[in-house]
N, C-alpha and C. Protein backbone atom coordinates (compact mmCIF):
# COMPACT_ATOMS: atom_id res chain seq x y z
N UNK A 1 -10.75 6.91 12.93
CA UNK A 1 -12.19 6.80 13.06
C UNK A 1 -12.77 8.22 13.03
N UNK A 2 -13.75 8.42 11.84
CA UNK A 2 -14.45 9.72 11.93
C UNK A 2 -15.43 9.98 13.09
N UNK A 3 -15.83 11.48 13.44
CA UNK A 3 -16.90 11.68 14.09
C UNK A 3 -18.05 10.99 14.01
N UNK A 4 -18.67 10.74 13.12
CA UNK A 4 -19.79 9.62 12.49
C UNK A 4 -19.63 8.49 13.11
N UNK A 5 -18.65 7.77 12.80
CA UNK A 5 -18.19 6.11 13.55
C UNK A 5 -18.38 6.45 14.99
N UNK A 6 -17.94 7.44 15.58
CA UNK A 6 -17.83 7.14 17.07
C UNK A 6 -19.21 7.17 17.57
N UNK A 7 -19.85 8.53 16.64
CA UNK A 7 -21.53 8.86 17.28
C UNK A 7 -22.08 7.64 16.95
N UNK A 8 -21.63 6.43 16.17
CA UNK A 8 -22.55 5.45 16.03
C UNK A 8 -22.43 4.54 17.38
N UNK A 9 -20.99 4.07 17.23
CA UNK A 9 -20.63 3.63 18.43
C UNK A 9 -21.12 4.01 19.92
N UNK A 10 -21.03 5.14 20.15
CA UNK A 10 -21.76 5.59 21.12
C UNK A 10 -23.39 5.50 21.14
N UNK A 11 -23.72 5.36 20.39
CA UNK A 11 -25.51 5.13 20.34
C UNK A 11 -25.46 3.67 20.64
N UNK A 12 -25.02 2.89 20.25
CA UNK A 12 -24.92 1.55 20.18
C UNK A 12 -24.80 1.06 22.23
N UNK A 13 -23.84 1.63 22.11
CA UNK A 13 -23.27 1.51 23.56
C UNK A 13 -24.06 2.49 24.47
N UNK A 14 -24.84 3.22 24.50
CA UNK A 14 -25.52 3.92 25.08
C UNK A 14 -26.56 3.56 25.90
N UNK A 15 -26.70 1.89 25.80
CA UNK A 15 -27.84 1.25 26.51
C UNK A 15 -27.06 0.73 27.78
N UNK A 16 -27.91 0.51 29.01
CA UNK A 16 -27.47 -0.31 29.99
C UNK A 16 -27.62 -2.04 29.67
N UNK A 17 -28.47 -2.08 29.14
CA UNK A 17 -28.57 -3.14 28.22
C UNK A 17 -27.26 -3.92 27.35
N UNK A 18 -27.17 -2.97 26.27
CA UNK A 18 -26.29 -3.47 25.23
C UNK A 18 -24.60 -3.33 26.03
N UNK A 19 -24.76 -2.36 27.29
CA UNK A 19 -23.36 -3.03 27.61
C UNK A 19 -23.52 -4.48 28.69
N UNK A 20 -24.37 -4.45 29.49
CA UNK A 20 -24.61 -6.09 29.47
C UNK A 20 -24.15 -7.26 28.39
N UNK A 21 -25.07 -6.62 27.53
CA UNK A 21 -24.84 -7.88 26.18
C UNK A 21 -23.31 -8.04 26.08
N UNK A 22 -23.06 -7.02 25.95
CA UNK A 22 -21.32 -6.91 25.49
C UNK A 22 -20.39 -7.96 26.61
N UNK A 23 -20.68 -7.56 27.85
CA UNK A 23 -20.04 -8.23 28.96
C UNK A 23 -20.65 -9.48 28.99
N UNK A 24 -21.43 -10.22 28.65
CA UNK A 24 -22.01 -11.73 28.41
C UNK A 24 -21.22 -12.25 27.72
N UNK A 25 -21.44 -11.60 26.36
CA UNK A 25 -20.08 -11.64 25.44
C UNK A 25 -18.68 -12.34 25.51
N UNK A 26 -18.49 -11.03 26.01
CA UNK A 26 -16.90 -11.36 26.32
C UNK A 26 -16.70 -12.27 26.90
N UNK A 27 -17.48 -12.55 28.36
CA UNK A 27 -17.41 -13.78 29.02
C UNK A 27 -17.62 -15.13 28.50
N UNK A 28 -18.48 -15.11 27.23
CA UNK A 28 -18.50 -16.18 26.96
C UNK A 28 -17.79 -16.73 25.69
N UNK A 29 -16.88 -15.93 25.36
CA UNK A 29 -16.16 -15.89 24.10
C UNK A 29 -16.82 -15.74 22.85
N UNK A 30 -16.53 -17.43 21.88
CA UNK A 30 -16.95 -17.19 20.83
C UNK A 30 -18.45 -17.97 20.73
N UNK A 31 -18.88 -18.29 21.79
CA UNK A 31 -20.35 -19.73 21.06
C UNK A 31 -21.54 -19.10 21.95
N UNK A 32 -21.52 -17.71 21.76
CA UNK A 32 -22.83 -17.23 22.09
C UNK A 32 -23.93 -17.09 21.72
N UNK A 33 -25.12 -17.79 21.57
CA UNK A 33 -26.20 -17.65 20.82
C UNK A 33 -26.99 -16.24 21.49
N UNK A 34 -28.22 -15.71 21.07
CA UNK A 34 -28.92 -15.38 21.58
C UNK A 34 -29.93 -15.42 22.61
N UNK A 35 -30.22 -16.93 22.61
CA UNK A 35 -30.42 -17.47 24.00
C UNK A 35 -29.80 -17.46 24.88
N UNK A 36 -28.48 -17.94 24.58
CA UNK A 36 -27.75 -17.84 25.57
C UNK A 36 -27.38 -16.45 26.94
N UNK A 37 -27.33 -15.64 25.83
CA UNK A 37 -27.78 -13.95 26.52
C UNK A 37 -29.30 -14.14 26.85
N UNK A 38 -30.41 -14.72 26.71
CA UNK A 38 -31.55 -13.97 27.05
C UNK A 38 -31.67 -14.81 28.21
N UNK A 39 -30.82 -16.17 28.62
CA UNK A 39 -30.74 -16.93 29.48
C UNK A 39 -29.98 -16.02 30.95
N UNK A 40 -29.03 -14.77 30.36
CA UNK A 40 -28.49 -14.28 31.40
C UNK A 40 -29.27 -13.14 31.75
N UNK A 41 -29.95 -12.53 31.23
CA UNK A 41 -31.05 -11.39 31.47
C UNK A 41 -32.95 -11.41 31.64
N UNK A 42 -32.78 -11.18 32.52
CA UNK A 42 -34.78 -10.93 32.68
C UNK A 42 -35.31 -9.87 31.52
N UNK A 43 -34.87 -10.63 30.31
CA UNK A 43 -35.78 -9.84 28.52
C UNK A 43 -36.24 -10.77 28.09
N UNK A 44 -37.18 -10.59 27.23
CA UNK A 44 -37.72 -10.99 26.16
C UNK A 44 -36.58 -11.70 25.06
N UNK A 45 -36.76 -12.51 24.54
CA UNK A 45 -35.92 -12.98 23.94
C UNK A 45 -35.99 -12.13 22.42
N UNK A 46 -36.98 -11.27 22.55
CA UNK A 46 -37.17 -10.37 21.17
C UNK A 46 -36.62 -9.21 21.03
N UNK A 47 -36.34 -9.14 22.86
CA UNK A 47 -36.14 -7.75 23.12
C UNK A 47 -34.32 -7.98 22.97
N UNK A 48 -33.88 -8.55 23.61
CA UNK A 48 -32.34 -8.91 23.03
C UNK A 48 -31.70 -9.13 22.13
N UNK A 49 -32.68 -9.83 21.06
CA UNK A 49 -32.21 -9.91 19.91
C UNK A 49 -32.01 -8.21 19.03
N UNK A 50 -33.46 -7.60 19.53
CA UNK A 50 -33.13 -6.54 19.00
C UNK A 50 -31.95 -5.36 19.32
N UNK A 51 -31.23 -5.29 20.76
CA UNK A 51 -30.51 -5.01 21.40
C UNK A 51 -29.16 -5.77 20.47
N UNK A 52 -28.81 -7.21 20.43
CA UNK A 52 -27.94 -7.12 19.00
C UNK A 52 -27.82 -6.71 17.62
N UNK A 53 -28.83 -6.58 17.23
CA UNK A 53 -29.14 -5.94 16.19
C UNK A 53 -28.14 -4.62 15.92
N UNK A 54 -28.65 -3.79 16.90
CA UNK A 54 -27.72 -2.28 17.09
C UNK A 54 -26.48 -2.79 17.42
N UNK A 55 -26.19 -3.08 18.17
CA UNK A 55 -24.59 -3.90 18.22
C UNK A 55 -24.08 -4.61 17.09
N UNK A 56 -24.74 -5.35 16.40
CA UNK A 56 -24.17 -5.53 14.87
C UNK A 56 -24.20 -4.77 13.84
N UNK A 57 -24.93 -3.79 14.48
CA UNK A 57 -25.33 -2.81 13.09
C UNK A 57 -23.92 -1.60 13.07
N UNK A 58 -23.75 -1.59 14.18
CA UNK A 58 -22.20 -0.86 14.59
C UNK A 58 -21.35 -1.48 14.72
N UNK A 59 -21.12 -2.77 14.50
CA UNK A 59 -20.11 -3.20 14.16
C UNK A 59 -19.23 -3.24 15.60
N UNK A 60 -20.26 -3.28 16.25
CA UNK A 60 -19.39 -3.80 17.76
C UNK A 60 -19.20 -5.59 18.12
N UNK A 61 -19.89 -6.05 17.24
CA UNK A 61 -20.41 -7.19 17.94
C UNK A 61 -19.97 -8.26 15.98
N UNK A 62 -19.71 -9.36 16.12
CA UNK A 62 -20.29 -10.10 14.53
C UNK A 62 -20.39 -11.48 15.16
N UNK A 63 -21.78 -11.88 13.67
CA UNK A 63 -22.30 -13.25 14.21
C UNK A 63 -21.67 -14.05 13.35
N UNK A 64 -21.52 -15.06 13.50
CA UNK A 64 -21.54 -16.41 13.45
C UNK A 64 -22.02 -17.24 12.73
N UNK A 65 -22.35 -17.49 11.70
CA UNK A 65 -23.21 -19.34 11.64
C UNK A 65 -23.11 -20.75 11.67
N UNK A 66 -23.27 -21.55 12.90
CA UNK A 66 -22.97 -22.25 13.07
C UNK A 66 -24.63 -23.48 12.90
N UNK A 67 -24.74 -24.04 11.57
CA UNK A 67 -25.81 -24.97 11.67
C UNK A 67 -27.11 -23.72 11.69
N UNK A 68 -27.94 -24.40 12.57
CA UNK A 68 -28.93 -23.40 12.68
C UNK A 68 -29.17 -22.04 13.82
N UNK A 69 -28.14 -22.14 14.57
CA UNK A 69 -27.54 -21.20 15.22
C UNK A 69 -26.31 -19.85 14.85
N UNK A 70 -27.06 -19.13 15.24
CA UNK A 70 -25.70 -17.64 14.81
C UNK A 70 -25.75 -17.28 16.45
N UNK A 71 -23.93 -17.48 15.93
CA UNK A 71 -23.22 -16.98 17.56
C UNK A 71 -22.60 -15.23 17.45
N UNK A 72 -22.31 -15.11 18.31
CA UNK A 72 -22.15 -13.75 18.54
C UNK A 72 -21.01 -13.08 19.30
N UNK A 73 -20.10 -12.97 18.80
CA UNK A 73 -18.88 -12.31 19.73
C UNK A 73 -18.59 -11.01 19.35
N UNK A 74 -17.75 -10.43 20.25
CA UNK A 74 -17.31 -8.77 20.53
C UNK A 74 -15.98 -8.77 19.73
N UNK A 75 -16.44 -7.72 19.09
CA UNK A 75 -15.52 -7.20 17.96
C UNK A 75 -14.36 -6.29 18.97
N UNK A 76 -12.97 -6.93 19.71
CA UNK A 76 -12.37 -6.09 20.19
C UNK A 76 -11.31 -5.11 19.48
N UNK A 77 -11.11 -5.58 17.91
CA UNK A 77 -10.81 -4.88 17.10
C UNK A 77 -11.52 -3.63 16.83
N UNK A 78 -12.66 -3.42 16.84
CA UNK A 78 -13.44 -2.14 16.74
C UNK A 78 -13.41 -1.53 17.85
N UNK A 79 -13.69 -2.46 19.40
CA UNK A 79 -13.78 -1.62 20.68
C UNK A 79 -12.28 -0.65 20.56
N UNK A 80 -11.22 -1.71 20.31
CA UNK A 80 -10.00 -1.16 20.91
C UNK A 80 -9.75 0.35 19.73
N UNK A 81 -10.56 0.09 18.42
CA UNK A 81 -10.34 1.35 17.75
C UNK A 81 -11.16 2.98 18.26
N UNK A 82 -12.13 1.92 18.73
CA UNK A 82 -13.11 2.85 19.34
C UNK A 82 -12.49 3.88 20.61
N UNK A 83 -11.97 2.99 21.68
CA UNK A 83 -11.57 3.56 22.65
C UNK A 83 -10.35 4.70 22.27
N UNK A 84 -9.23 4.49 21.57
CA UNK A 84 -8.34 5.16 20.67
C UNK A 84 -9.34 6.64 20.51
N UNK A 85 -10.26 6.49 19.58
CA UNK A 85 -10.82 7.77 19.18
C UNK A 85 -11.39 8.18 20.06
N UNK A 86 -11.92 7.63 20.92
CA UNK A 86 -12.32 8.38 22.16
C UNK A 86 -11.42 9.43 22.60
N UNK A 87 -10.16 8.35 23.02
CA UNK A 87 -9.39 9.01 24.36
C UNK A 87 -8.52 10.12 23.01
N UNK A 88 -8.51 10.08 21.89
CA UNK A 88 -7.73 11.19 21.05
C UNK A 88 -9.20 12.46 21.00
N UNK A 89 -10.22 12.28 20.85
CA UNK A 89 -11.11 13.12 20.14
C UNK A 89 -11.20 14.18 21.81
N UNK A 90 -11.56 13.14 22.80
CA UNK A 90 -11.89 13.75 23.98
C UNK A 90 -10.35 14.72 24.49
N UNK A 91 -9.30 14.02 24.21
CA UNK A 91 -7.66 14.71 24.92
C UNK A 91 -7.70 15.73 24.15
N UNK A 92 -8.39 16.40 22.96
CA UNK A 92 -8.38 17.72 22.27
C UNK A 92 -9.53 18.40 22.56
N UNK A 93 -10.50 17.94 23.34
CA UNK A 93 -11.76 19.08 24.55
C UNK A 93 -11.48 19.47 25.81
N UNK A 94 -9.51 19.08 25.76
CA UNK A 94 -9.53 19.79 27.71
C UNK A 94 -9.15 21.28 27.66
N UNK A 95 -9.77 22.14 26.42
CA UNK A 95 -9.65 23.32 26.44
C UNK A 95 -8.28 24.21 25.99
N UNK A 96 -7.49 23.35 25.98
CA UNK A 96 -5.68 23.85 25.35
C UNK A 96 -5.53 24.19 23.71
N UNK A 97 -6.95 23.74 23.14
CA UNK A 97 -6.14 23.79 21.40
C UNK A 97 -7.45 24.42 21.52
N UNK A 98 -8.57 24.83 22.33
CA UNK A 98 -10.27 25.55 21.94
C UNK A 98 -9.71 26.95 22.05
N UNK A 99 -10.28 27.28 21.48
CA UNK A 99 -10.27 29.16 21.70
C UNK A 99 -11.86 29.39 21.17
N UNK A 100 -12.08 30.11 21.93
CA UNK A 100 -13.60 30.46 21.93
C UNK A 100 -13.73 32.18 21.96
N UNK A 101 -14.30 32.75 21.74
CA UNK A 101 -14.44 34.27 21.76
C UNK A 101 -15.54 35.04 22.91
N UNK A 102 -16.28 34.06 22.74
CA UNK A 102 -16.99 34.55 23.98
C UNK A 102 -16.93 34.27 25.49
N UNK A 103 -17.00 35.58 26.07
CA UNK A 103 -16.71 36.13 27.59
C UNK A 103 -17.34 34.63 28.85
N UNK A 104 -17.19 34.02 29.42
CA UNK A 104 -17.86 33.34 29.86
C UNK A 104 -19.22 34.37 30.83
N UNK A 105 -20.43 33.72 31.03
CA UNK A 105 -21.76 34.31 31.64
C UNK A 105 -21.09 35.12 33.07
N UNK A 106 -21.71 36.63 33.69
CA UNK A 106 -21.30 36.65 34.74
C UNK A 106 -22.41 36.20 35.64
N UNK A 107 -22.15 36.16 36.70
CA UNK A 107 -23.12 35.65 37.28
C UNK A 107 -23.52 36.91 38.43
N UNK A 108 -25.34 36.86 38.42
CA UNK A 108 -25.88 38.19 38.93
C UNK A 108 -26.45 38.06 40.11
């Protein structure tokens, strides 16, 4: 997963919101409508939908069509790739492979 994918991912996930959505989700497997989430949260039912939106748009989340309903489940194939690049991108910022040139600030 490139830098790009993750900064998306992370925007996506960056809401207190959209990790709600996510944990509705999961809990409810695969026959989640959008109601069904706006049934578990004090939103707008416009306002959630748009909150999946970004979650499908990153590819955290894919819908469904079932009849006149689109369901909505968590892509744990992407989370679990996601978390991977995390914990690799972040285990090369604990300062062992950085070399930097400048002196750190002294303090006056």
């Amino acid at each position: 997963m490139h830098e790009d994918d993750i900064a998306v991912l992370m925007r996506a996930l960056g809401h207190p919101v959209r990790l709600e959505i996510l944990r509705i989700l999961a809990q409810r497997a695969e026959n989640c409508c959008c109601n069904d989430v706006t049934d578990c949260l004090s939103l707008a039912q416009s306002t959630v939908s748009q909150h999946l939106k970004v979650l499908l748009d990153a590819g955290v989340i894919e819908r469904r069509s079932q009849g006149t309903r689109n369901n909505y489940c968590v892509r744990t194939d992407r989370l679990a790739a996601f978390s991977r690049a995390v914990g690799d991108y972040l285990s090369g910022l604990d300062g062992s492979d950085l070399h930097c040139d400048r002196q750190p600030a002294e303090a006056s």
